[in-house]
C-alpha atoms as a PDB file:
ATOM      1  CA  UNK A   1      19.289  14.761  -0.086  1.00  0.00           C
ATOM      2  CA  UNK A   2      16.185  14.990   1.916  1.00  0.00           C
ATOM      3  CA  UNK A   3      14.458  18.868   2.111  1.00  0.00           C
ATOM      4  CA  UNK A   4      15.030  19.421   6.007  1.00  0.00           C
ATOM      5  CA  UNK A   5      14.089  22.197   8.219  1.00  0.00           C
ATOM      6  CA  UNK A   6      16.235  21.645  10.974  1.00  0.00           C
ATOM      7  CA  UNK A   7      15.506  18.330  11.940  1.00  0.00           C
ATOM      8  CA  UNK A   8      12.680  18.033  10.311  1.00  0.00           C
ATOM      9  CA  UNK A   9      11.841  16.873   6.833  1.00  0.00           C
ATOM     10  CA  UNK A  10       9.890  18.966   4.625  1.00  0.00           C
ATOM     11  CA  UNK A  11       6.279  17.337   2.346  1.00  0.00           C
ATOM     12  CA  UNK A  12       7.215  18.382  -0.859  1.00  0.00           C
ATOM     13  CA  UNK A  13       3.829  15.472  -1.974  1.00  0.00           C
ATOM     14  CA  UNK A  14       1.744  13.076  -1.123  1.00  0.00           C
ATOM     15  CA  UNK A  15       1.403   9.343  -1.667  1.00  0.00           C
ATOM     16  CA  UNK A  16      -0.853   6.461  -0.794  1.00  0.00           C
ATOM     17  CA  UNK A  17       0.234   3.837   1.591  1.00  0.00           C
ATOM     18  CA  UNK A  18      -2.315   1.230   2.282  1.00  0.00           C
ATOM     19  CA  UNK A  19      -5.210   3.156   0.908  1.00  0.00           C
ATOM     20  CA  UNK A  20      -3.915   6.192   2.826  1.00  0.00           C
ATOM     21  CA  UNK A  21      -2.752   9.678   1.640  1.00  0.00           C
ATOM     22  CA  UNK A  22       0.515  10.470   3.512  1.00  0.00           C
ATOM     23  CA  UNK A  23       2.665  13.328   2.600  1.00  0.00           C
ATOM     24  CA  UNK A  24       6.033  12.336   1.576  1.00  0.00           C
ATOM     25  CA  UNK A  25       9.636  14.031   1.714  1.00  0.00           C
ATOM     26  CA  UNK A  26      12.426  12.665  -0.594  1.00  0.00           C
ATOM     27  CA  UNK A  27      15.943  11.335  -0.036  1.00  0.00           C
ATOM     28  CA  UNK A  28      19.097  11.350  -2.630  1.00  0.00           C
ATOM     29  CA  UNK A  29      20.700   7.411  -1.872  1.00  0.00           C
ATOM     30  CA  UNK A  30      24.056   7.339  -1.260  1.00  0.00           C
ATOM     31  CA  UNK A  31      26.499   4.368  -1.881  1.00  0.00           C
ATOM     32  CA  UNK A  32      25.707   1.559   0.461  1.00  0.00           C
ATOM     33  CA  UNK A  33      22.361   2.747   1.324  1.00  0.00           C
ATOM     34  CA  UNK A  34      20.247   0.483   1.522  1.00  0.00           C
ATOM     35  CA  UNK A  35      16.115   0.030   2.408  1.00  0.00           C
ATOM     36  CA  UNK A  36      17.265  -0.772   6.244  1.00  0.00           C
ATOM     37  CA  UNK A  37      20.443   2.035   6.390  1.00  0.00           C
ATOM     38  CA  UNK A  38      17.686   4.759   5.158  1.00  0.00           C
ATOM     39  CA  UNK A  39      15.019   3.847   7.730  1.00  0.00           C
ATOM     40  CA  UNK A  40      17.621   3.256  10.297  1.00  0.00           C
ATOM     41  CA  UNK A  41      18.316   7.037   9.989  1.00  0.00           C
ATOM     42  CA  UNK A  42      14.424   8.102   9.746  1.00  0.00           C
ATOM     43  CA  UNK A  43      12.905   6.109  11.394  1.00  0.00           C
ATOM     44  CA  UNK A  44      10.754   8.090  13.655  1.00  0.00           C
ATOM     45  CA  UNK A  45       9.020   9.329  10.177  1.00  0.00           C
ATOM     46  CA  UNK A  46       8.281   6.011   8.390  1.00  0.00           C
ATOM     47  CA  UNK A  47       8.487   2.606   8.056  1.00  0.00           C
ATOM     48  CA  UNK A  48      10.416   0.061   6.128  1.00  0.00           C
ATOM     49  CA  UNK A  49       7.086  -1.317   4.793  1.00  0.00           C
ATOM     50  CA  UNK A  50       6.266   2.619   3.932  1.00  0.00           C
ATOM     51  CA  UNK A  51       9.863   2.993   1.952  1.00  0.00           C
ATOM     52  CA  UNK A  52       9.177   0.308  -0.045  1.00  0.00           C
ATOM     53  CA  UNK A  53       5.636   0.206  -0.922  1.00  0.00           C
ATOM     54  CA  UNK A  54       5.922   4.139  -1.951  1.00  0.00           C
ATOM     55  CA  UNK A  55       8.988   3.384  -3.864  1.00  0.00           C
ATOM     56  CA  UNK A  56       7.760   0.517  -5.355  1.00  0.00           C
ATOM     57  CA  UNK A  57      10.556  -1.754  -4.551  1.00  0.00           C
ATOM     58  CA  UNK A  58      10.967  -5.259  -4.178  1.00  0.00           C
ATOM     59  CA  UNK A  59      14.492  -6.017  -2.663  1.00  0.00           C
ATOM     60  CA  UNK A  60      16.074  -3.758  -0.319  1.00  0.00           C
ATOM     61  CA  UNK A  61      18.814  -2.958  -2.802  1.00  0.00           C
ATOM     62  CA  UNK A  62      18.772   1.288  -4.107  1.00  0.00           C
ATOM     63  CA  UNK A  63      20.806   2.498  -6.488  1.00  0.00           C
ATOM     64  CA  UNK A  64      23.103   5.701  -5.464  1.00  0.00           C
ATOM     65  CA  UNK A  65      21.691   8.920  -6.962  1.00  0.00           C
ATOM     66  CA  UNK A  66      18.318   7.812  -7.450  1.00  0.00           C
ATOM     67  CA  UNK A  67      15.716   9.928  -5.741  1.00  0.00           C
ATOM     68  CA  UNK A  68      13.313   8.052  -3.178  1.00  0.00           C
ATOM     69  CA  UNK A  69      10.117   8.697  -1.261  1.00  0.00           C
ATOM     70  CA  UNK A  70      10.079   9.288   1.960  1.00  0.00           C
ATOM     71  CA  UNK A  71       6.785   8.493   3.402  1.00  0.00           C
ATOM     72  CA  UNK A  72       5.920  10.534   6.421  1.00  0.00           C
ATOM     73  CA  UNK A  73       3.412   7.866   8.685  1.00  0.00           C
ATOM     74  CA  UNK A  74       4.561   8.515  11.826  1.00  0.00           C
END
């Protein structure tokens, strides 16, 4: 699960989105996440572009357990 402080997620890096260095938090999937249920619930942090460029995906399919970046952009 994500590092939060309250409601607020902790940088525990940084990434580059677009040519950009943005800190990043990170997020344990859970079954039936997917790219849209994840941003749906962070969305005033990042972006569904954001998720999947710093995660490198292709589809909006995760697998449960895996670890993913959370780009913080907004």
């Amino acid at each position: 699960m994500a590092k939060k402080n309250g409601n607020s997620m902790v940088p525990v890096g940084k990434t580059i989105i677009n040519g950009r260095e943005v800190s990043f938090a990170t997020y344990r999937v859970q079954d039936g996440d997917t790219i849209y249920s994840v941003w749906l619930k962070l969305r005033d942090k990042t972006t569904v572009g954001a998720l999947k460029t710093a995660n490198q995906l292709q589809t909006n399919t995760l697998v449960a357990g895996k670890i993913i970046k959370i780009p913080l952009v907004l």
